[in-house]
C-alpha atoms as a PDB file:
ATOM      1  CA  UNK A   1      11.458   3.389  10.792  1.00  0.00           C
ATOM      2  CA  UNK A   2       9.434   5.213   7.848  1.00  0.00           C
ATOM      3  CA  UNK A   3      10.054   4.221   4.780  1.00  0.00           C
ATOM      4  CA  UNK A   4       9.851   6.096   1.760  1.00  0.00           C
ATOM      5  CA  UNK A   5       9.571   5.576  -2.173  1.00  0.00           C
ATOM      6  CA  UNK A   6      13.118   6.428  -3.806  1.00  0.00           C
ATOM      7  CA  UNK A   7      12.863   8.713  -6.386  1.00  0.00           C
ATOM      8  CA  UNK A   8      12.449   6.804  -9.228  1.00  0.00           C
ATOM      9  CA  UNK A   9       9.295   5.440  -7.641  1.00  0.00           C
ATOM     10  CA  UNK A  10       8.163   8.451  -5.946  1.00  0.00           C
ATOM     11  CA  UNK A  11       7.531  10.986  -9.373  1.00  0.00           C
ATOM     12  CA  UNK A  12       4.551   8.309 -10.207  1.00  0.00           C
ATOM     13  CA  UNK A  13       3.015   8.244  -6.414  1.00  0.00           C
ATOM     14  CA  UNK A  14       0.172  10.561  -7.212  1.00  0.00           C
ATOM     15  CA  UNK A  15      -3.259   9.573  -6.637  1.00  0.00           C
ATOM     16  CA  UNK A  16      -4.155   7.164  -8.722  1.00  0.00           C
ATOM     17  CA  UNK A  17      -0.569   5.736  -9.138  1.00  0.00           C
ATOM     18  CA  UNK A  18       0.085   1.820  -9.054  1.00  0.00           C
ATOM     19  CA  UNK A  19       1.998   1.535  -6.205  1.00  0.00           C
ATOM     20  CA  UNK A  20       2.807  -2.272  -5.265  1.00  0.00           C
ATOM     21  CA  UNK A  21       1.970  -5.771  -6.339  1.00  0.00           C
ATOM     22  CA  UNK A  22       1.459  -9.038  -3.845  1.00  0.00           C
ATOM     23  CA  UNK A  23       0.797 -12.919  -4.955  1.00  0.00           C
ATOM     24  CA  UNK A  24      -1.784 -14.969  -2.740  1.00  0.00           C
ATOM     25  CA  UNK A  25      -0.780 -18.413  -2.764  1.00  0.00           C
ATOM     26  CA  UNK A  26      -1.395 -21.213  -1.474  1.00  0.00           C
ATOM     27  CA  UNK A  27       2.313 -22.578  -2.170  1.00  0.00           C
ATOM     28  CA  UNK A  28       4.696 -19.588  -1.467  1.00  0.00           C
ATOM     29  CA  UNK A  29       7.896 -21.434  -1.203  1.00  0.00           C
ATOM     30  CA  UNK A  30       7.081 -22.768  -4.805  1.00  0.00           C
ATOM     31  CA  UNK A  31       6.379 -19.032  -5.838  1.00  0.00           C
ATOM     32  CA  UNK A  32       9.602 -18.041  -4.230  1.00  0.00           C
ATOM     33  CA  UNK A  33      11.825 -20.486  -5.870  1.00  0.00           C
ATOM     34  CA  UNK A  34      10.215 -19.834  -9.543  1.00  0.00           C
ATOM     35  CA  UNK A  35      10.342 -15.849  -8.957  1.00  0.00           C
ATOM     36  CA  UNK A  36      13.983 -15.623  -8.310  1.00  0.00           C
ATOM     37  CA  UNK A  37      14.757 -17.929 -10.918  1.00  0.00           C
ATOM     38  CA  UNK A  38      13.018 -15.743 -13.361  1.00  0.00           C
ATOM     39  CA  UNK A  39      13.646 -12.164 -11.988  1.00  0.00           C
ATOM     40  CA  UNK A  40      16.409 -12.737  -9.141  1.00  0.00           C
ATOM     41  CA  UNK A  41      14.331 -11.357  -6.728  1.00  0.00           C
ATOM     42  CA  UNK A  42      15.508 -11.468  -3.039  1.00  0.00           C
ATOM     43  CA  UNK A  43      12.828 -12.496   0.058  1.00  0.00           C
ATOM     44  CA  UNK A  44      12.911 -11.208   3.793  1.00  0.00           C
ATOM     45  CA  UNK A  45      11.021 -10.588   6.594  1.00  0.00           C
ATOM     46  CA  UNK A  46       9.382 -13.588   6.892  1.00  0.00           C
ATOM     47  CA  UNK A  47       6.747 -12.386   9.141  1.00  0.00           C
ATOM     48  CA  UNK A  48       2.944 -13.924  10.735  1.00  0.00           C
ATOM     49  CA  UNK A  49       0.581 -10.709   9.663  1.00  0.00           C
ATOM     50  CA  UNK A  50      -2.844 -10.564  10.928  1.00  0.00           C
ATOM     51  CA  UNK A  51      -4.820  -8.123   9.267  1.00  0.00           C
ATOM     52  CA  UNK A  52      -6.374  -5.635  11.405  1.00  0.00           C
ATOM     53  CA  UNK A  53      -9.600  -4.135  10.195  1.00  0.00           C
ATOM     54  CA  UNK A  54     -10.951   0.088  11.000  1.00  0.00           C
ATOM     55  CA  UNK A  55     -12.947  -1.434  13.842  1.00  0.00           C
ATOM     56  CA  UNK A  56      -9.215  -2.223  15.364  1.00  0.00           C
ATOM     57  CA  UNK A  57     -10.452  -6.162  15.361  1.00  0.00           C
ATOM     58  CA  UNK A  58      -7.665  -8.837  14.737  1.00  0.00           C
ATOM     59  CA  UNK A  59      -8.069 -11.104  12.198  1.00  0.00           C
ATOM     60  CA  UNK A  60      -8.218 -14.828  13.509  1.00  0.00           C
ATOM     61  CA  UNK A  61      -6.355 -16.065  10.353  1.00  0.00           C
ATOM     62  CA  UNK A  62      -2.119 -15.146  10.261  1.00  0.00           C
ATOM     63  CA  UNK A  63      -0.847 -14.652   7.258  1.00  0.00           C
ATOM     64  CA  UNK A  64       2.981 -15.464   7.033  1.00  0.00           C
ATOM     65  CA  UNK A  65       4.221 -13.042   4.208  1.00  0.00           C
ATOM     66  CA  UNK A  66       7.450 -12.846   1.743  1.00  0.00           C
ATOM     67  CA  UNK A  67       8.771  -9.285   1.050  1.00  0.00           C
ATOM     68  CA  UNK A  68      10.361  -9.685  -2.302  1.00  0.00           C
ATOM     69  CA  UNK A  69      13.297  -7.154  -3.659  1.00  0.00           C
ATOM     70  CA  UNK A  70      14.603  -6.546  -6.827  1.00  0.00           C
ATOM     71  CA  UNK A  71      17.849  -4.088  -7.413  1.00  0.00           C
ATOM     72  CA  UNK A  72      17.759  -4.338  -3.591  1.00  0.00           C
ATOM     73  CA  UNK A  73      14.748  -2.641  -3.059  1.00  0.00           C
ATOM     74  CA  UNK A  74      11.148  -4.277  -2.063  1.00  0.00           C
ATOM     75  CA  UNK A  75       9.175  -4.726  -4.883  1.00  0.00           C
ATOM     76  CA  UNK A  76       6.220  -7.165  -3.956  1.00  0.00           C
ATOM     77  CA  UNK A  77       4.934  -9.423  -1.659  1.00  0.00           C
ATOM     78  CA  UNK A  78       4.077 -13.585  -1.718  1.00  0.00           C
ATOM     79  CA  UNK A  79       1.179 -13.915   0.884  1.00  0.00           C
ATOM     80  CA  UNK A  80       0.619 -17.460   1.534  1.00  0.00           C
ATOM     81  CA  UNK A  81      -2.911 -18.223   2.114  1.00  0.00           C
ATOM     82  CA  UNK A  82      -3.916 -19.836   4.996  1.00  0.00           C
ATOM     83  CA  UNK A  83      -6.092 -23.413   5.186  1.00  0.00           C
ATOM     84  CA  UNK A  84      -9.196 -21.417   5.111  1.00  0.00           C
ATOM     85  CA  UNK A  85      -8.418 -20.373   1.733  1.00  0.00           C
ATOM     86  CA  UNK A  86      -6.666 -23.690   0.504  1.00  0.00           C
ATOM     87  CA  UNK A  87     -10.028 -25.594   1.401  1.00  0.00           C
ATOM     88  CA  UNK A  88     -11.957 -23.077  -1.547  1.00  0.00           C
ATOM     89  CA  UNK A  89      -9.311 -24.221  -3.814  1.00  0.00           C
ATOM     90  CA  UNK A  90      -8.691 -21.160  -5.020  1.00  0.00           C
ATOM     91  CA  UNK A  91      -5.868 -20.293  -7.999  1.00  0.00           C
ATOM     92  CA  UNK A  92      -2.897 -18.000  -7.023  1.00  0.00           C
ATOM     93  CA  UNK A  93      -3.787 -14.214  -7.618  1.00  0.00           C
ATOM     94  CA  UNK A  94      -1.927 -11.350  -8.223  1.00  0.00           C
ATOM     95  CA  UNK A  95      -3.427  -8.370  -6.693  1.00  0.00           C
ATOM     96  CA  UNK A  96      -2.078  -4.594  -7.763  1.00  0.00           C
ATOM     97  CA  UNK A  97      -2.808  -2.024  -5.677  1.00  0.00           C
ATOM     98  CA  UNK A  98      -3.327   1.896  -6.386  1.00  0.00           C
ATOM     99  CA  UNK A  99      -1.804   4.759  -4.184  1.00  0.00           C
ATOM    100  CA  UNK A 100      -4.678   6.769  -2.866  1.00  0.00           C
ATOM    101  CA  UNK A 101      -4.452  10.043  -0.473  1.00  0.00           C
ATOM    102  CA  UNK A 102      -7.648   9.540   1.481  1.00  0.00           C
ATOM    103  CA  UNK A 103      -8.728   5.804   1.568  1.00  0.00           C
ATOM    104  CA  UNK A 104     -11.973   6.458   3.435  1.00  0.00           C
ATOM    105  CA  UNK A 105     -12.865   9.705   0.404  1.00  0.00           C
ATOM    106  CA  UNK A 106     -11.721   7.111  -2.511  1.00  0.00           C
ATOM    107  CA  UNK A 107     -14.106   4.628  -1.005  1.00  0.00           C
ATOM    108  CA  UNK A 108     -16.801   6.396  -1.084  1.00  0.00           C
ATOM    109  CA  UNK A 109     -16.064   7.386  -4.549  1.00  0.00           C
ATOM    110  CA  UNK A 110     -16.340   3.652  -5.439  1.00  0.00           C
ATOM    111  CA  UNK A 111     -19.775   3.200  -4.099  1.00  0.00           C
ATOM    112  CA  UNK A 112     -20.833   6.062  -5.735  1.00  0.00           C
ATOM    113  CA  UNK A 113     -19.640   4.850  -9.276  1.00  0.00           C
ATOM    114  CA  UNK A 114     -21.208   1.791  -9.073  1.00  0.00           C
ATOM    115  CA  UNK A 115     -18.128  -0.408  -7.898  1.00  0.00           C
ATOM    116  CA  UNK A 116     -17.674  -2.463  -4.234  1.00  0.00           C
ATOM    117  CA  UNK A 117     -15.908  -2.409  -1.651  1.00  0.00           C
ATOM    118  CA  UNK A 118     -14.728  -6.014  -0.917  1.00  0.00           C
ATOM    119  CA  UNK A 119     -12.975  -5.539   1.829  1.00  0.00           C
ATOM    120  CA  UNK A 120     -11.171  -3.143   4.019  1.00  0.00           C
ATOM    121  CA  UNK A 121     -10.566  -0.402   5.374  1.00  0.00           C
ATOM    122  CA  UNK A 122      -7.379  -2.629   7.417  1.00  0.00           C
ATOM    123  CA  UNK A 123      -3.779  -2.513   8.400  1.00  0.00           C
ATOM    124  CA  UNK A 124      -1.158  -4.110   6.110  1.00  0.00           C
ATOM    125  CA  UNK A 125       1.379  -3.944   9.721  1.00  0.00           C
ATOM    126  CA  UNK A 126       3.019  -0.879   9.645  1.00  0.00           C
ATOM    127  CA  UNK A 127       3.040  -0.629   6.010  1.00  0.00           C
ATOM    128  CA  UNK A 128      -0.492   1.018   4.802  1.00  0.00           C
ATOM    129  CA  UNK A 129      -4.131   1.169   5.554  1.00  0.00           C
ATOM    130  CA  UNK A 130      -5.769  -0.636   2.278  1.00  0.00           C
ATOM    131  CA  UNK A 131      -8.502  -2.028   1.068  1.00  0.00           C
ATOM    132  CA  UNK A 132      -9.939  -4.284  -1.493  1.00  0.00           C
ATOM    133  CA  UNK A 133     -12.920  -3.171  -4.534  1.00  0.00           C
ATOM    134  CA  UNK A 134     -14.167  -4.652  -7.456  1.00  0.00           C
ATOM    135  CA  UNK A 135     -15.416  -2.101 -10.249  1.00  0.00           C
ATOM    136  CA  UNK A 136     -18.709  -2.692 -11.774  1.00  0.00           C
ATOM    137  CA  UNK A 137     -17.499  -5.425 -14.239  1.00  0.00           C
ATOM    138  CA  UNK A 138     -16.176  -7.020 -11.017  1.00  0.00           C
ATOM    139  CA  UNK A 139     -12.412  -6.577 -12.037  1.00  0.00           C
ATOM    140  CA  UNK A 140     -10.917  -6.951  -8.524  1.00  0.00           C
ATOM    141  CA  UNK A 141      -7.933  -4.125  -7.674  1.00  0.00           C
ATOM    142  CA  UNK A 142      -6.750  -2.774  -4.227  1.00  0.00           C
ATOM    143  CA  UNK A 143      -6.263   0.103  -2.508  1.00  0.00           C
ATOM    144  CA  UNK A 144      -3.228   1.461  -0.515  1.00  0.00           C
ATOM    145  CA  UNK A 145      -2.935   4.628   1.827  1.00  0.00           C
ATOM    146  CA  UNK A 146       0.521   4.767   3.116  1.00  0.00           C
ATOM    147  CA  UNK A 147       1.258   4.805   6.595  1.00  0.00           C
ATOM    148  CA  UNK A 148       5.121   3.855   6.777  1.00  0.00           C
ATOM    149  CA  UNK A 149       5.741   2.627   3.364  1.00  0.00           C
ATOM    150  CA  UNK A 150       4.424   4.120  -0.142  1.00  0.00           C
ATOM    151  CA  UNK A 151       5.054   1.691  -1.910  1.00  0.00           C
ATOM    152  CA  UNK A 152       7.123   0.060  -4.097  1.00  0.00           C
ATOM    153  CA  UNK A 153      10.393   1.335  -3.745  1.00  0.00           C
ATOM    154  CA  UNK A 154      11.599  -0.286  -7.000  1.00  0.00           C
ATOM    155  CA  UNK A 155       9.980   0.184 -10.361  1.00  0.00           C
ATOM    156  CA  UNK A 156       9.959   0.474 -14.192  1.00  0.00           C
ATOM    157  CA  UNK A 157      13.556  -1.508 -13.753  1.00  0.00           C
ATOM    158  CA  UNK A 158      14.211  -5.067 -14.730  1.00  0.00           C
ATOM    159  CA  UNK A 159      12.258  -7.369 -12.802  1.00  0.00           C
ATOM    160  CA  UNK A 160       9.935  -4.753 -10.892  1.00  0.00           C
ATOM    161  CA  UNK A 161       6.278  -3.218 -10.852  1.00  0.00           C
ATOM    162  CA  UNK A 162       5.617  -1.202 -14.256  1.00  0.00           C
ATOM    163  CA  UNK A 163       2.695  -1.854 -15.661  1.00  0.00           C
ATOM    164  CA  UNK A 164      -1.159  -2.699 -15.214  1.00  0.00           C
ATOM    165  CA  UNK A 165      -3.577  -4.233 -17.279  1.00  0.00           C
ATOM    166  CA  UNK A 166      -7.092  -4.374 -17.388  1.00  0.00           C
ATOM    167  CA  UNK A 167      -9.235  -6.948 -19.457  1.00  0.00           C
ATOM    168  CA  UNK A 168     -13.093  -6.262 -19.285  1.00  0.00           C
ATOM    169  CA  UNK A 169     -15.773  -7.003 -21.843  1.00  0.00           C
ATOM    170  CA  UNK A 170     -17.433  -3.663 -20.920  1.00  0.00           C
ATOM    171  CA  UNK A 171     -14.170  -0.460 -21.601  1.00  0.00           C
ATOM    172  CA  UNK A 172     -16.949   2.014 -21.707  1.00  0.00           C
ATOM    173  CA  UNK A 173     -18.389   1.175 -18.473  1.00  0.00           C
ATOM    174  CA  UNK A 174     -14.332   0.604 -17.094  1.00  0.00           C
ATOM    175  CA  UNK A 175     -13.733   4.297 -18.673  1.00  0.00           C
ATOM    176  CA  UNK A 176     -16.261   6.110 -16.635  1.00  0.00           C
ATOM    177  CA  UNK A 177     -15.496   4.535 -13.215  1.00  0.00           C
ATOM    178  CA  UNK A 178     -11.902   4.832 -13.085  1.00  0.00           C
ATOM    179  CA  UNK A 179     -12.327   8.537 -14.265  1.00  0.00           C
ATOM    180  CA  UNK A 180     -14.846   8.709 -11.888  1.00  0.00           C
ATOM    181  CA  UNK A 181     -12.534   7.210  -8.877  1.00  0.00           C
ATOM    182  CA  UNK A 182      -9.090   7.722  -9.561  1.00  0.00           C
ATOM    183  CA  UNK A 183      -9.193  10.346 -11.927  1.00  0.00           C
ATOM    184  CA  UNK A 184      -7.487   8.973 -14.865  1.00  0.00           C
ATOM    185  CA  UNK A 185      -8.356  10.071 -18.333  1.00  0.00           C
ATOM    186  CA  UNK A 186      -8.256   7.460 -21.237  1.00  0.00           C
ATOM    187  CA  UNK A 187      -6.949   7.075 -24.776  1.00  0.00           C
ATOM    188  CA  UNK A 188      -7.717   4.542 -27.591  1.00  0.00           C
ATOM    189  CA  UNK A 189      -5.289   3.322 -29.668  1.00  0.00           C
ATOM    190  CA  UNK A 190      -5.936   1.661 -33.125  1.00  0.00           C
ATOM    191  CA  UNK A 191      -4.316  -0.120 -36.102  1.00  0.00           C
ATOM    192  CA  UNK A 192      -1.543  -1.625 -33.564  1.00  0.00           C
ATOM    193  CA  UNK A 193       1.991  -1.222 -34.491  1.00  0.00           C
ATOM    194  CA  UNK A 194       3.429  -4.139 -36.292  1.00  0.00           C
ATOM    195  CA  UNK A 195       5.847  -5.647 -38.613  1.00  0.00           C
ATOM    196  CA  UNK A 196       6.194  -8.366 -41.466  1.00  0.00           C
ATOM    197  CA  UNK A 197       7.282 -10.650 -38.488  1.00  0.00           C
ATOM    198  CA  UNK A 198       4.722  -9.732 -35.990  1.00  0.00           C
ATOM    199  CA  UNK A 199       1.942 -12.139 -34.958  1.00  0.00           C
ATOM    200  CA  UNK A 200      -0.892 -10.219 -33.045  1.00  0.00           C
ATOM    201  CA  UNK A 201      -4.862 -11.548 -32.820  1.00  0.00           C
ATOM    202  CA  UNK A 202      -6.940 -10.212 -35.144  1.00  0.00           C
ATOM    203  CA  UNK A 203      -9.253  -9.743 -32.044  1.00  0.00           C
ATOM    204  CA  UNK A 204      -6.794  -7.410 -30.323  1.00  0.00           C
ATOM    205  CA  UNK A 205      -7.253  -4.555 -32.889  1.00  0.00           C
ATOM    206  CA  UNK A 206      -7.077  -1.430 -30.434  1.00  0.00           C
ATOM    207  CA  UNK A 207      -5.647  -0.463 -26.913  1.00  0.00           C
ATOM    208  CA  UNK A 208      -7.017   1.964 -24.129  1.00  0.00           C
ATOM    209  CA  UNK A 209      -4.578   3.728 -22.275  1.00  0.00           C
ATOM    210  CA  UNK A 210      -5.257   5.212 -18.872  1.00  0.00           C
ATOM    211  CA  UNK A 211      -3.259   8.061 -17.674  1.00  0.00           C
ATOM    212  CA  UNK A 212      -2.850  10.771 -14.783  1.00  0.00           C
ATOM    213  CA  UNK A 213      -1.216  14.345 -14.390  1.00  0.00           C
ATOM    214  CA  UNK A 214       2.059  12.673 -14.476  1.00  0.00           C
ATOM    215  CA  UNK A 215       1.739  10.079 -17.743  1.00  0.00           C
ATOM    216  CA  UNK A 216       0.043   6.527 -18.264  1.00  0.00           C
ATOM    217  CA  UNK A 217      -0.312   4.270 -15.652  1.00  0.00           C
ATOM    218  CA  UNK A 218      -2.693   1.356 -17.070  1.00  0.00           C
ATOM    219  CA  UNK A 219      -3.805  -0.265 -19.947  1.00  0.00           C
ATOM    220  CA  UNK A 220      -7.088  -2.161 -20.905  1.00  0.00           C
ATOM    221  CA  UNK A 221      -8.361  -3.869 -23.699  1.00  0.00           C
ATOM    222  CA  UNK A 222     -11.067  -6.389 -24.546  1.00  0.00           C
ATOM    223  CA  UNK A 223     -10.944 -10.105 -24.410  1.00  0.00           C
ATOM    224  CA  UNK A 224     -10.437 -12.044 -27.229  1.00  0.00           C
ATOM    225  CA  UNK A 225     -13.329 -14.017 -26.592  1.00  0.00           C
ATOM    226  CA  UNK A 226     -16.447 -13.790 -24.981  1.00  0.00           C
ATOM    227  CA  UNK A 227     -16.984 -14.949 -21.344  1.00  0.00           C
ATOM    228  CA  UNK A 228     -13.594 -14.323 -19.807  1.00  0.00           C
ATOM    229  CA  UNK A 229     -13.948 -12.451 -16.632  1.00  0.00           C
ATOM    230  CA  UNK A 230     -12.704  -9.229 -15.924  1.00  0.00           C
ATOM    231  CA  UNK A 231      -9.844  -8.506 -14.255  1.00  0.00           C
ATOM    232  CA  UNK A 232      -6.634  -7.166 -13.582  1.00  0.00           C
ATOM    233  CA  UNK A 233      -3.114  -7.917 -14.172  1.00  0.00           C
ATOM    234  CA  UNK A 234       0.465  -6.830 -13.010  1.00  0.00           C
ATOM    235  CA  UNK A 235       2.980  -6.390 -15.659  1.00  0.00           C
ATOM    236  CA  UNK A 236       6.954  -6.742 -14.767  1.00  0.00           C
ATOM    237  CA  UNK A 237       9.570  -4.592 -16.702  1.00  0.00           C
ATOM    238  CA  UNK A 238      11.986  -7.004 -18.493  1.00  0.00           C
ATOM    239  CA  UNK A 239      14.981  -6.010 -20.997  1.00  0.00           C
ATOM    240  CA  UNK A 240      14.118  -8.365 -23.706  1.00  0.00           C
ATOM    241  CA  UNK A 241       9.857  -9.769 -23.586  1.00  0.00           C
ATOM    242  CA  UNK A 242      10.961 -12.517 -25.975  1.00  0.00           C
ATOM    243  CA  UNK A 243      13.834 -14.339 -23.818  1.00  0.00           C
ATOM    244  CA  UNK A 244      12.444 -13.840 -20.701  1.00  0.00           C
ATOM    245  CA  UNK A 245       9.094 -15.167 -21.577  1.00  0.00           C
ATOM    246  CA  UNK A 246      11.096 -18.365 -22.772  1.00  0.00           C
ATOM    247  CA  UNK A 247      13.319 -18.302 -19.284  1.00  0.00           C
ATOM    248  CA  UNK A 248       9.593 -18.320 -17.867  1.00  0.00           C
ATOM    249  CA  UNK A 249       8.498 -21.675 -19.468  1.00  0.00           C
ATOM    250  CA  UNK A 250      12.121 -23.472 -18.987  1.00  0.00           C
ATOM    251  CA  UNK A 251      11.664 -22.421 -15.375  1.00  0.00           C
ATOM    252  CA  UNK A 252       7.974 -23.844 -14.986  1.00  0.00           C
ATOM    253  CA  UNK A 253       5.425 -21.064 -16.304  1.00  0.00           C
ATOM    254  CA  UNK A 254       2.779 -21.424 -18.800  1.00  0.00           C
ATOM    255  CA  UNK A 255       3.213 -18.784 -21.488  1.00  0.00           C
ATOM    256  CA  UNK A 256      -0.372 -18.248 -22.456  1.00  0.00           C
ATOM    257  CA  UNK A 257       0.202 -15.167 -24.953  1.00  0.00           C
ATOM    258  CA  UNK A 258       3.569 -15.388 -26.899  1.00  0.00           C
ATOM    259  CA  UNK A 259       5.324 -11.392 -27.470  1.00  0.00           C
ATOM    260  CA  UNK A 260       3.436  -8.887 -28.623  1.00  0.00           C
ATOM    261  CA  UNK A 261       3.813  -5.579 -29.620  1.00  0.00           C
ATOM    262  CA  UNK A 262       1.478  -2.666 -28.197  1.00  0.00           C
ATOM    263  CA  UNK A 263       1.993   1.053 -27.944  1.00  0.00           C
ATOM    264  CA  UNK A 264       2.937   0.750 -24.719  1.00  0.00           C
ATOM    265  CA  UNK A 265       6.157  -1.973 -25.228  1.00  0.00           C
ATOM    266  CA  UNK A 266       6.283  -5.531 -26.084  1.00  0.00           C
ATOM    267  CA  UNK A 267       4.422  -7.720 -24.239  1.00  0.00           C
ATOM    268  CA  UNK A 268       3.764 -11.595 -22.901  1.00  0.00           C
ATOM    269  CA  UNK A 269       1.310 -13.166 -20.579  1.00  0.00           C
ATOM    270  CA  UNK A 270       2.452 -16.062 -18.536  1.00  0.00           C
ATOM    271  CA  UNK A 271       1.046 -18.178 -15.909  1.00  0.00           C
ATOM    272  CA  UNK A 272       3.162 -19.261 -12.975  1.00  0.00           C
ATOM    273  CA  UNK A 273       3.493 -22.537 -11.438  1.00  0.00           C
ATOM    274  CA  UNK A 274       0.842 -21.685  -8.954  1.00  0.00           C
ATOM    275  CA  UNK A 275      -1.760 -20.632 -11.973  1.00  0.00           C
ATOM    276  CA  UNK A 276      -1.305 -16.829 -11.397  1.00  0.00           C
ATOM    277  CA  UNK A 277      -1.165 -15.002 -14.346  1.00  0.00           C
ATOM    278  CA  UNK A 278       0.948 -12.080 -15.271  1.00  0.00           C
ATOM    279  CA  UNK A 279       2.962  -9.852 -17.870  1.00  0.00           C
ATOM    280  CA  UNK A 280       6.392  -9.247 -19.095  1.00  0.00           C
ATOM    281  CA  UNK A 281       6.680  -5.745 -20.346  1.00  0.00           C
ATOM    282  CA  UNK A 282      10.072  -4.624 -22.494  1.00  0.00           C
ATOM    283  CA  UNK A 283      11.015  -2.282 -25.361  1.00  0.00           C
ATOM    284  CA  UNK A 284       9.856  -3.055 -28.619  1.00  0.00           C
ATOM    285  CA  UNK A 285      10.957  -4.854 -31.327  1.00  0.00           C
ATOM    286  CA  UNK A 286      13.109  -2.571 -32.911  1.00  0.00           C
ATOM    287  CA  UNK A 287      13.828  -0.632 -30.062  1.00  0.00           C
ATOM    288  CA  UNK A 288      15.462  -3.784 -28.098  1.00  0.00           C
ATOM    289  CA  UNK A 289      18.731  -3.687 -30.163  1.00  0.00           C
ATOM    290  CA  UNK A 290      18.873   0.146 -29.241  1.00  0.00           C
ATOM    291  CA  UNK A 291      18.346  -0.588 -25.973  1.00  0.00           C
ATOM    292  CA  UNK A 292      20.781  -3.740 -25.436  1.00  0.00           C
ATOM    293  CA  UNK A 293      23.372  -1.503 -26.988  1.00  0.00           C
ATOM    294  CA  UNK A 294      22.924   0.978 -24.662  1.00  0.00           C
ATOM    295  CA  UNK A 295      23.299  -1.398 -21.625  1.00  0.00           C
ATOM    296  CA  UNK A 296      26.108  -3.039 -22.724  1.00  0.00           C
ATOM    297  CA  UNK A 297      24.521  -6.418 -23.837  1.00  0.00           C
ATOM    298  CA  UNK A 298      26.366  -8.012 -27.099  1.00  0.00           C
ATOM    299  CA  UNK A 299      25.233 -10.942 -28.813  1.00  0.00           C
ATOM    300  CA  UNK A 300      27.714 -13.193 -29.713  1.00  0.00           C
END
């Protein structure tokens, strides 16, 4: 059976587009239990996948894999790694991946820019044809061409796929080859919006936005300090940043950046139990009331 985005995901599946999200884990019953705690996500199709590469060879290593759904829809995927990968002791990732029309053409477009391709073209199943590329700051992302599924068919509601971050020491060099790959255009914000109560770093004085045809689709901004690597992060739409980043610790995260407000909403960073990191993205401050209201929510 074909799937397809619904609509609210489909108006954002352009080229260029975040699309979906998965975890790689070494532990994904521990990342199931603390994800549905935190965003009540639902898991299915428990299935072995092994990855099949453009050549048509079979990966030797299954992969059993967790199809996560919020609002009923999926939204993301727990990969458990397999012993290969639990030998190099590696830290749970999350990987998001960007809707592309011609996989093979966008690849070539990376090479050309001065990123890599890591791996790929493969199969995800039935779902897509992806791959993976790092961009010449080595920021990892991924690629998806849909074959029977576009995507995510939930997103921009509580508890699914809105948001993408970027943090790389070089933006200039970030600017060109994302321009240069997937199109996007980008916009600097500066003298973030704040109030007498707000508490941002002094080091996080401006925000690039990168956008398509459609609207913005990612953000980047610099570390605070020097010698962090590059890389990406997935951002999860939330109704209120500041209790849910709490409901995160109680249920076993790290919260590594308390709220935050940026142009783009207001903002945590928390590490799960597993050590991946990742953001929750609501309303502003004084937008949340607003937005509460509207939903019904009352404090008592």
């Amino acid at each position: 059976m074909t799937v397809v985005a619904t609509t609210a995901a489909r108006q954002y599946l352009v080229h260029g587009s975040p699309n979906w999200v998965d975890l790689q884990t070494t532990d994904a019953d521990q990342a199931k239990a603390f994800y549905r705690s935190l965003f009540g996500w639902r898991f299915r199709n428990r299935f072995s996948l092994n990855p099949v590469d453009a050549t048509g060879a079979v990966s030797p290593y299954p992969t059993s894999t967790l199809m996560a759904t919020s609002n009923g829809q999926p939204t993301a995927e727990i990969i458990q790694r397999t012993e290969r990968f639990a030998d190099m002791h590696l830290p749970a990732t999350w990987y998001p991946y960007i809707y592309v029309v011609d996989l093979a053409a966008t690849l070539r477009r990376v090479e050309a820019a001065g990123g890599t391709v890591i791996t790929g073209p493969t199969t995800r199943g039935s779902l897509a044809t992806i791959a993976t590329i790092a961009d010449p700051s080595e920021a990892v992302i991924c690629l998806w061409q849909p074959r029977d599924m576009s995507g995510a068919q939930s997103m921009h509601t509580a508890g699914a796929l809105t948001w993408i971050e970027l943090e790389t020491p070089d933006l200039d060099s970030a600017c060109r080859f994302y321009h240069a790959v997937f199109d996007w255009t980008s916009s600097e914000t500066t003298g973030l919006p704040r109030d007498e109560s707000d508490i941002i770093s002094p080091t996080l004085d401006s925000y690039t936005v990168f956008s398509t045809a459609i609207g913005r689709v990612a953000g980047a901004l610099r570390p605070p300090i020097d010698g962090i690597p590059a890389s990406w992060c997935p951002a999860f739409a939330v109704i209120d940043t500041d209790i849910m980043t709490s409901s995160a610790a109680r249920h076993g995260g790290v919260v590594m950046a308390e709220p935050y407000d940026l142009p783009i909403g207001r903002q945590s960073v928390v590490i799960d139990p597993g050590g991946a990191p990742f953001s929750l993205l609501g309303p502003r401050r004084h937008l949340r009331k607003a937005r509460l209201s509207a939903l019904g929510y009352r404090r008592t």
